[in-house]
PDB file of N, CA and C in Angstrom:
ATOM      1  N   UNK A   1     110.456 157.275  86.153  1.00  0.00           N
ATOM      2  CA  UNK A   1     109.963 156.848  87.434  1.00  0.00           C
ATOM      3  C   UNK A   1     108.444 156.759  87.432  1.00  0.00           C
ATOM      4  N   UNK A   2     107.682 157.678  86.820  1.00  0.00           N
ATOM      5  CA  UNK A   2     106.411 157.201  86.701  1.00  0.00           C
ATOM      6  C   UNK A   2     105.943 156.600  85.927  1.00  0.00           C
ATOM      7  N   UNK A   3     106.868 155.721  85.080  1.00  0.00           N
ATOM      8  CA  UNK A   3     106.326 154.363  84.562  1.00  0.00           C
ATOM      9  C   UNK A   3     106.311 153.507  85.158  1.00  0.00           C
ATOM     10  N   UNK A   4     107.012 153.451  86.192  1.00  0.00           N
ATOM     11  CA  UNK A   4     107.306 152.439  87.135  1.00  0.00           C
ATOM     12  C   UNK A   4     105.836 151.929  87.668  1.00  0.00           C
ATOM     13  N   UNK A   5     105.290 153.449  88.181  1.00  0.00           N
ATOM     14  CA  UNK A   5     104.319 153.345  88.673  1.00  0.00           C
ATOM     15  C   UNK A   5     103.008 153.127  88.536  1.00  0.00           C
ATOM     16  N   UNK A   6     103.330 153.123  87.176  1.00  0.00           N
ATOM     17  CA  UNK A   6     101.910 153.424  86.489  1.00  0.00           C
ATOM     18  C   UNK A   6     101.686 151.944  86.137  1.00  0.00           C
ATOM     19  N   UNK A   7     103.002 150.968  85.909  1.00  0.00           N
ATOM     20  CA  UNK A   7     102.987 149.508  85.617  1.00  0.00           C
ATOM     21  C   UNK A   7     102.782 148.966  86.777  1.00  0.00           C
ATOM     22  N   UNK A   8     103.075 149.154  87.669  1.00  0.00           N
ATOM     23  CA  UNK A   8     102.797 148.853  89.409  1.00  0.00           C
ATOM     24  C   UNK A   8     101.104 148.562  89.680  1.00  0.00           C
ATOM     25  N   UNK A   9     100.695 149.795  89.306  1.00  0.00           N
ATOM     26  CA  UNK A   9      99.392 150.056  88.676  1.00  0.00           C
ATOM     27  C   UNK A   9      98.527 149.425  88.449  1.00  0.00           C
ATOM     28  N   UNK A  10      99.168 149.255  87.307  1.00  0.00           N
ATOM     29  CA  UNK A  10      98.231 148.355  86.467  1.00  0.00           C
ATOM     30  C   UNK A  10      98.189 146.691  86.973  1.00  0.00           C
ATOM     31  N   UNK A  11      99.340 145.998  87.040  1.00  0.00           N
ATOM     32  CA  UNK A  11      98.956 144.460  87.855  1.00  0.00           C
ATOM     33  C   UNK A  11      98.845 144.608  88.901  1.00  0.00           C
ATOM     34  N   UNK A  12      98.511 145.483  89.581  1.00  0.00           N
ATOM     35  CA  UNK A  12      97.413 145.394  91.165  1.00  0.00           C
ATOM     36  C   UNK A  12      96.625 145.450  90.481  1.00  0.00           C
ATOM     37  N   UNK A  13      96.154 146.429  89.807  1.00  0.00           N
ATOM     38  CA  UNK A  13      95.056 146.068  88.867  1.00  0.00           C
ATOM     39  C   UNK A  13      94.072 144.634  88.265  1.00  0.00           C
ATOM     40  N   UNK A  14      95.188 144.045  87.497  1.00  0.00           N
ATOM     41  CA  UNK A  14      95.153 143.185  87.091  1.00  0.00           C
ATOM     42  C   UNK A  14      94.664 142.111  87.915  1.00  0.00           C
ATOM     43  N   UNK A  15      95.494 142.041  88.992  1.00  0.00           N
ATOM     44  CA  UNK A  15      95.520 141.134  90.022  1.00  0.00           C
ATOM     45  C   UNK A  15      93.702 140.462  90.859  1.00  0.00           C
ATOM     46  N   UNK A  16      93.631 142.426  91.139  1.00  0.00           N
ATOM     47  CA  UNK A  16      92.437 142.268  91.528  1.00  0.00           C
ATOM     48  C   UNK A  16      91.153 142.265  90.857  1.00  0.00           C
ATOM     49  N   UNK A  17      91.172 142.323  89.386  1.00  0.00           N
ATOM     50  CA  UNK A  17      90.702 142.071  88.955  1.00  0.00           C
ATOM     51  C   UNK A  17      90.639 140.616  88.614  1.00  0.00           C
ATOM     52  N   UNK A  18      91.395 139.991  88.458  1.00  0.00           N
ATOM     53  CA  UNK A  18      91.807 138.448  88.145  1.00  0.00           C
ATOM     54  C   UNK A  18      91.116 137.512  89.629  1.00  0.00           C
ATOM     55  N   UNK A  19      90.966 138.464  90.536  1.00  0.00           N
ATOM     56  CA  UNK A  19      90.501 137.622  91.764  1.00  0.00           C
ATOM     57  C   UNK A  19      89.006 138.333  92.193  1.00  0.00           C
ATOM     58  N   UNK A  20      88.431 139.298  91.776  1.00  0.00           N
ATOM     59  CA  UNK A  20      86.969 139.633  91.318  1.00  0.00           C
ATOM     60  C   UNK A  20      86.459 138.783  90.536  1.00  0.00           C
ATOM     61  N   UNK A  21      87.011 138.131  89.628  1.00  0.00           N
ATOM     62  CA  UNK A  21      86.171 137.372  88.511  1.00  0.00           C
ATOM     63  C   UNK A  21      86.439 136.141  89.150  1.00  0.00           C
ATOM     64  N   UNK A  22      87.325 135.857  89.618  1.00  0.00           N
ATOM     65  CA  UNK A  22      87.814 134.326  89.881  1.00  0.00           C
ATOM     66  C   UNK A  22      86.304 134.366  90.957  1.00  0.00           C
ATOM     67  N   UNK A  23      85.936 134.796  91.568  1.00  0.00           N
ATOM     68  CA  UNK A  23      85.282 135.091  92.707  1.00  0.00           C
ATOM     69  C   UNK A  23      83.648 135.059  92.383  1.00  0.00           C
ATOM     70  N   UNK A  24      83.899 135.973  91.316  1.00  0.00           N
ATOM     71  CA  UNK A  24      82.187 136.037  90.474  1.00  0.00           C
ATOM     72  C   UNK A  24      81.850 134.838  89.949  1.00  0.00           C
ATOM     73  N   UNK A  25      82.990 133.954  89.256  1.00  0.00           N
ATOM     74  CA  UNK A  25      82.353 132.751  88.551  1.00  0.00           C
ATOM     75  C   UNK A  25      82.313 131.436  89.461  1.00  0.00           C
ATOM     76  N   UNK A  26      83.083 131.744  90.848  1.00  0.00           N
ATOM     77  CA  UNK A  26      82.902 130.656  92.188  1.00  0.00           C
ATOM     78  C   UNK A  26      81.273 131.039  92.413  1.00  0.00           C
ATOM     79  N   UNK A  27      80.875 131.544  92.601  1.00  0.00           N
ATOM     80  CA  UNK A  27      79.348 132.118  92.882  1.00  0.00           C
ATOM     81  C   UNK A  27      78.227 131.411  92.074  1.00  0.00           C
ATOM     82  N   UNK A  28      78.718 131.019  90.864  1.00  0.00           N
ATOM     83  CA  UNK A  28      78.252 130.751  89.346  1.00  0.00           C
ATOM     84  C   UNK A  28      78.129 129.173  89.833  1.00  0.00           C
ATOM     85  N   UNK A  29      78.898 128.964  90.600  1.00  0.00           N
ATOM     86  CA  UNK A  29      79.217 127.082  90.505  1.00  0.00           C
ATOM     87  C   UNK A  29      78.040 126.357  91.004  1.00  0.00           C
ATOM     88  N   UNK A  30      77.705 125.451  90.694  1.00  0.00           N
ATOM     89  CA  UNK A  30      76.512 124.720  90.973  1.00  0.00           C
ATOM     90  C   UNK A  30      77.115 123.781  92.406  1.00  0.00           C
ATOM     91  N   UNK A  31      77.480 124.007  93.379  1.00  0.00           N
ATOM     92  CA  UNK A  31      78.120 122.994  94.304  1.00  0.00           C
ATOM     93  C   UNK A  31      76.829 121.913  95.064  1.00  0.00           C
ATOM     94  N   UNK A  32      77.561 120.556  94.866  1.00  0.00           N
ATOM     95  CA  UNK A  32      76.915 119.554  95.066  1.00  0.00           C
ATOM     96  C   UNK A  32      76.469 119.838  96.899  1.00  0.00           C
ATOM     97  N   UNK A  33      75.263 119.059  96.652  1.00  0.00           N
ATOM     98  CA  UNK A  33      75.094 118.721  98.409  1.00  0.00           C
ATOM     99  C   UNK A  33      75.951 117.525  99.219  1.00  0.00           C
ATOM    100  N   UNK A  34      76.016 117.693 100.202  1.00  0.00           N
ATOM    101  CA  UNK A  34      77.057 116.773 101.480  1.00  0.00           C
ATOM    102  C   UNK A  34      76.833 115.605 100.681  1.00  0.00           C
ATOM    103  N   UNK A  35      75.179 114.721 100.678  1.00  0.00           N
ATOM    104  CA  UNK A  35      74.826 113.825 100.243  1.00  0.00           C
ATOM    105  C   UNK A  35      75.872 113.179  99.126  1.00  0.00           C
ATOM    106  N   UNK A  36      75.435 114.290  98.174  1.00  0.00           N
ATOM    107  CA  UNK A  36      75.974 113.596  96.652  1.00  0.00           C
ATOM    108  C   UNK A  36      77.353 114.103  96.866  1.00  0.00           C
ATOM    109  N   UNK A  37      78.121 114.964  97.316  1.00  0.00           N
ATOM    110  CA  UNK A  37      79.693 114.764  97.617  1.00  0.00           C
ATOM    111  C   UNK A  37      80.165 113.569  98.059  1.00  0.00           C
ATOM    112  N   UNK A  38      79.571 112.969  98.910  1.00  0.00           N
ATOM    113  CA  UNK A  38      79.746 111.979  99.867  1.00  0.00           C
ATOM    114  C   UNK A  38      79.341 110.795  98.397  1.00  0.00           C
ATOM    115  N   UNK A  39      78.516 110.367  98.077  1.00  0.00           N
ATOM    116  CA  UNK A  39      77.816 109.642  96.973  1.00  0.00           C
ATOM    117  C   UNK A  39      79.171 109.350  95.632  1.00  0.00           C
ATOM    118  N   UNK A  40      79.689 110.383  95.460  1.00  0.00           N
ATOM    119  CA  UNK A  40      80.404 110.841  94.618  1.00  0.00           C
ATOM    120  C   UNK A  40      81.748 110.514  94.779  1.00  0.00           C
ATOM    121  N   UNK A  41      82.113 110.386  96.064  1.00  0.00           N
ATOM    122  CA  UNK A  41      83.418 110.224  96.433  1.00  0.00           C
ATOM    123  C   UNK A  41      83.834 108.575  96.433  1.00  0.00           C
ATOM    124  N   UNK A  42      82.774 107.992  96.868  1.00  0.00           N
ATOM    125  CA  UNK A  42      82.486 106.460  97.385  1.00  0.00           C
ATOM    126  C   UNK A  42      82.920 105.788  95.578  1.00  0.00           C
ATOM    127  N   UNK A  43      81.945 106.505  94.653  1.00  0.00           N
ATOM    128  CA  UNK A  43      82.327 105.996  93.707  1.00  0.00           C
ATOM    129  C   UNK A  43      83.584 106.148  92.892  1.00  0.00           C
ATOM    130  N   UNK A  44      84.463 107.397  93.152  1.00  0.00           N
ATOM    131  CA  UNK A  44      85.629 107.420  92.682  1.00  0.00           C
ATOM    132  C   UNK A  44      86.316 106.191  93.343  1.00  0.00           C
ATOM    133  N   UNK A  45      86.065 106.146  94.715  1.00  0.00           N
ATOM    134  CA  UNK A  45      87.414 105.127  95.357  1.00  0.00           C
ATOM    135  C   UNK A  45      86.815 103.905  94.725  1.00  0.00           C
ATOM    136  N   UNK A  46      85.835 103.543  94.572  1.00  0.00           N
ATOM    137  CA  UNK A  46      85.742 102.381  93.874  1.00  0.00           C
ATOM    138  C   UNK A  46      86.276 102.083  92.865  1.00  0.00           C
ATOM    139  N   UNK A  47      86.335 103.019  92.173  1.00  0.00           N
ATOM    140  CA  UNK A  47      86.536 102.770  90.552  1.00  0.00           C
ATOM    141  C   UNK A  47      88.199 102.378  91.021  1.00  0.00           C
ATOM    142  N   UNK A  48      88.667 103.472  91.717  1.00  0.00           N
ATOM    143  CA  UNK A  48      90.224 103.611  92.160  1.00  0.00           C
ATOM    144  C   UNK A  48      91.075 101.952  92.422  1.00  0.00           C
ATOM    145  N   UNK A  49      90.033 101.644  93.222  1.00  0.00           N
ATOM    146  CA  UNK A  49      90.246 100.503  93.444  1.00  0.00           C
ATOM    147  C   UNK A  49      90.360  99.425  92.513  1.00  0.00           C
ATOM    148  N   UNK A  50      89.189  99.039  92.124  1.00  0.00           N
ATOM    149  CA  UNK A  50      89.272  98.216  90.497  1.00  0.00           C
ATOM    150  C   UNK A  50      90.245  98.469  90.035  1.00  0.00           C
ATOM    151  N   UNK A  51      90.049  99.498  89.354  1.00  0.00           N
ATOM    152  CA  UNK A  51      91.712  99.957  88.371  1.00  0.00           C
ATOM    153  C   UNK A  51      92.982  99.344  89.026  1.00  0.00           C
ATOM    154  N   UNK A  52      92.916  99.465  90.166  1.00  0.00           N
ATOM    155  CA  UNK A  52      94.459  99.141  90.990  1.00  0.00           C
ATOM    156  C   UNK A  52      94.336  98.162  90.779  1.00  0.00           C
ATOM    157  N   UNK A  53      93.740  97.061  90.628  1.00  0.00           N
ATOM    158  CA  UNK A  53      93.630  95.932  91.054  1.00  0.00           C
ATOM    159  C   UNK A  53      93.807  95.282  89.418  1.00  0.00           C
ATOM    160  N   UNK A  54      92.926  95.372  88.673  1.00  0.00           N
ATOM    161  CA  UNK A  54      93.225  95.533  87.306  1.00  0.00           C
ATOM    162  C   UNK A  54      94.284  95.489  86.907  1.00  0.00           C
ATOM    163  N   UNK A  55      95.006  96.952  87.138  1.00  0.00           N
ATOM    164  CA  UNK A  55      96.307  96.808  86.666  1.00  0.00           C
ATOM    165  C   UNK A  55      97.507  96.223  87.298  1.00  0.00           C
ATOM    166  N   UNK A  56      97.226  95.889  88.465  1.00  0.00           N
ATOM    167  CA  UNK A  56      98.209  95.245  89.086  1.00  0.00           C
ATOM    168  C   UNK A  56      97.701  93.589  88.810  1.00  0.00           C
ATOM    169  N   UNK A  57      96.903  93.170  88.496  1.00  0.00           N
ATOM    170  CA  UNK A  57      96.240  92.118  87.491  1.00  0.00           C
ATOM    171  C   UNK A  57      97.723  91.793  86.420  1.00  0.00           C
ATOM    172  N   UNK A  58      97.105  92.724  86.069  1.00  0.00           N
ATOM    173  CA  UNK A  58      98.030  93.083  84.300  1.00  0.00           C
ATOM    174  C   UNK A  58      99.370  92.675  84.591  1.00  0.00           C
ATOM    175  N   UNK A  59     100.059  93.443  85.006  1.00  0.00           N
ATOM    176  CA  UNK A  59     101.565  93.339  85.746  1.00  0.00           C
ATOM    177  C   UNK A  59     101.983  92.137  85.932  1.00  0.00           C
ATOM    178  N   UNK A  60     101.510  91.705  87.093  1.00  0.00           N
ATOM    179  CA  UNK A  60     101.682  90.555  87.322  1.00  0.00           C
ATOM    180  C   UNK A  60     101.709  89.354  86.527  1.00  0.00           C
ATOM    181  N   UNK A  61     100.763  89.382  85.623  1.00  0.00           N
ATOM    182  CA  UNK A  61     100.373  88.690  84.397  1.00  0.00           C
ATOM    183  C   UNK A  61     101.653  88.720  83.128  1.00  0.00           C
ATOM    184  N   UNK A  62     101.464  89.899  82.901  1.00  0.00           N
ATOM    185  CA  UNK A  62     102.977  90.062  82.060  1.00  0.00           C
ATOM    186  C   UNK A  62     104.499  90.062  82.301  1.00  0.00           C
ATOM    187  N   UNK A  63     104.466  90.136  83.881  1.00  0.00           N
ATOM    188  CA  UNK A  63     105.758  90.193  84.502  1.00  0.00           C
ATOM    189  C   UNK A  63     105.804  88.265  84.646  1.00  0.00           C
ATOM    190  N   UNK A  64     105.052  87.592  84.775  1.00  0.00           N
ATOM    191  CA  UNK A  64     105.435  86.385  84.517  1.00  0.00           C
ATOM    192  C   UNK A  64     105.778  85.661  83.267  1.00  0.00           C
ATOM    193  N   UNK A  65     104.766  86.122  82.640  1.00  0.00           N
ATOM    194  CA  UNK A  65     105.153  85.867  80.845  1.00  0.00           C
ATOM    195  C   UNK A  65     106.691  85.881  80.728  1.00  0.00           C
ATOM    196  N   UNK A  66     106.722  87.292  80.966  1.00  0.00           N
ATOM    197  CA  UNK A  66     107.838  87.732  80.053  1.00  0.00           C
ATOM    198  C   UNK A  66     109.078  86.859  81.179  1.00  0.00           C
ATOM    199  N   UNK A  67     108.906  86.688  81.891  1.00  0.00           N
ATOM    200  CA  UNK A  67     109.576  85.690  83.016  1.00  0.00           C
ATOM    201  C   UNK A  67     109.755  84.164  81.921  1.00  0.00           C
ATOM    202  N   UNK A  68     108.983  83.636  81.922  1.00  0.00           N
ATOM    203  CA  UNK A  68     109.214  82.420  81.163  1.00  0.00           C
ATOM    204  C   UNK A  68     109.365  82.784  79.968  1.00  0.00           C
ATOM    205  N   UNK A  69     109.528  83.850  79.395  1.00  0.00           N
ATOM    206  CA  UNK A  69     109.954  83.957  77.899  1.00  0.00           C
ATOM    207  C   UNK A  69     111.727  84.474  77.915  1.00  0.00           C
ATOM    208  N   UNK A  70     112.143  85.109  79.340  1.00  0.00           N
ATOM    209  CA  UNK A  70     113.604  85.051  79.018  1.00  0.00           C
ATOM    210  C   UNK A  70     114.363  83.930  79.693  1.00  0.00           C
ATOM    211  N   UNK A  71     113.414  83.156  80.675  1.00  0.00           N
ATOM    212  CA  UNK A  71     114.259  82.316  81.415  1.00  0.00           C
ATOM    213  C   UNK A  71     114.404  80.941  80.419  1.00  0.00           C
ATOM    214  N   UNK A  72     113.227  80.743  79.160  1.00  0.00           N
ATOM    215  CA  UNK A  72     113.782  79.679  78.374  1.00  0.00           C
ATOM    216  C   UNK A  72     115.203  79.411  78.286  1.00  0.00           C
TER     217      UNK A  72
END
């Protein structure tokens, strides 16, 4: 029975230790300003966009091909 406890123990232990550090190295983080979050975001959806578009480019492109290559 007091192994039980002593393993009980230890991952509270663990635990809180695992969320002390998780905690210490959030502190560590260089977090962007509103500005460049905002800056930052604009350019993901862009890219997001292209790509979609791109690949739905593609698709379309090959979904016709291959259209006139089985309907011969």
């Amino acid at each position: 029975m007091a192994k039980n406890t002593v393993a009980k123990r230890r991952k509270t232990n663990a635990l809180t230790r695992f969320f002390r550090e998780t905690t210490g190295e959030l502190r560590k983080v260089s977090w962007p300003t509103r500005r460049e979050a905002i800056s930052l975001t604009k350019v993901v959806v862009i890219v997001m966009i292209v790509m979609a578009l791109l690949l739905g480019g593609l698709d379309f492109v090959f979904f016709q091909l291959f259209d006139i290559i089985f309907n011969l």
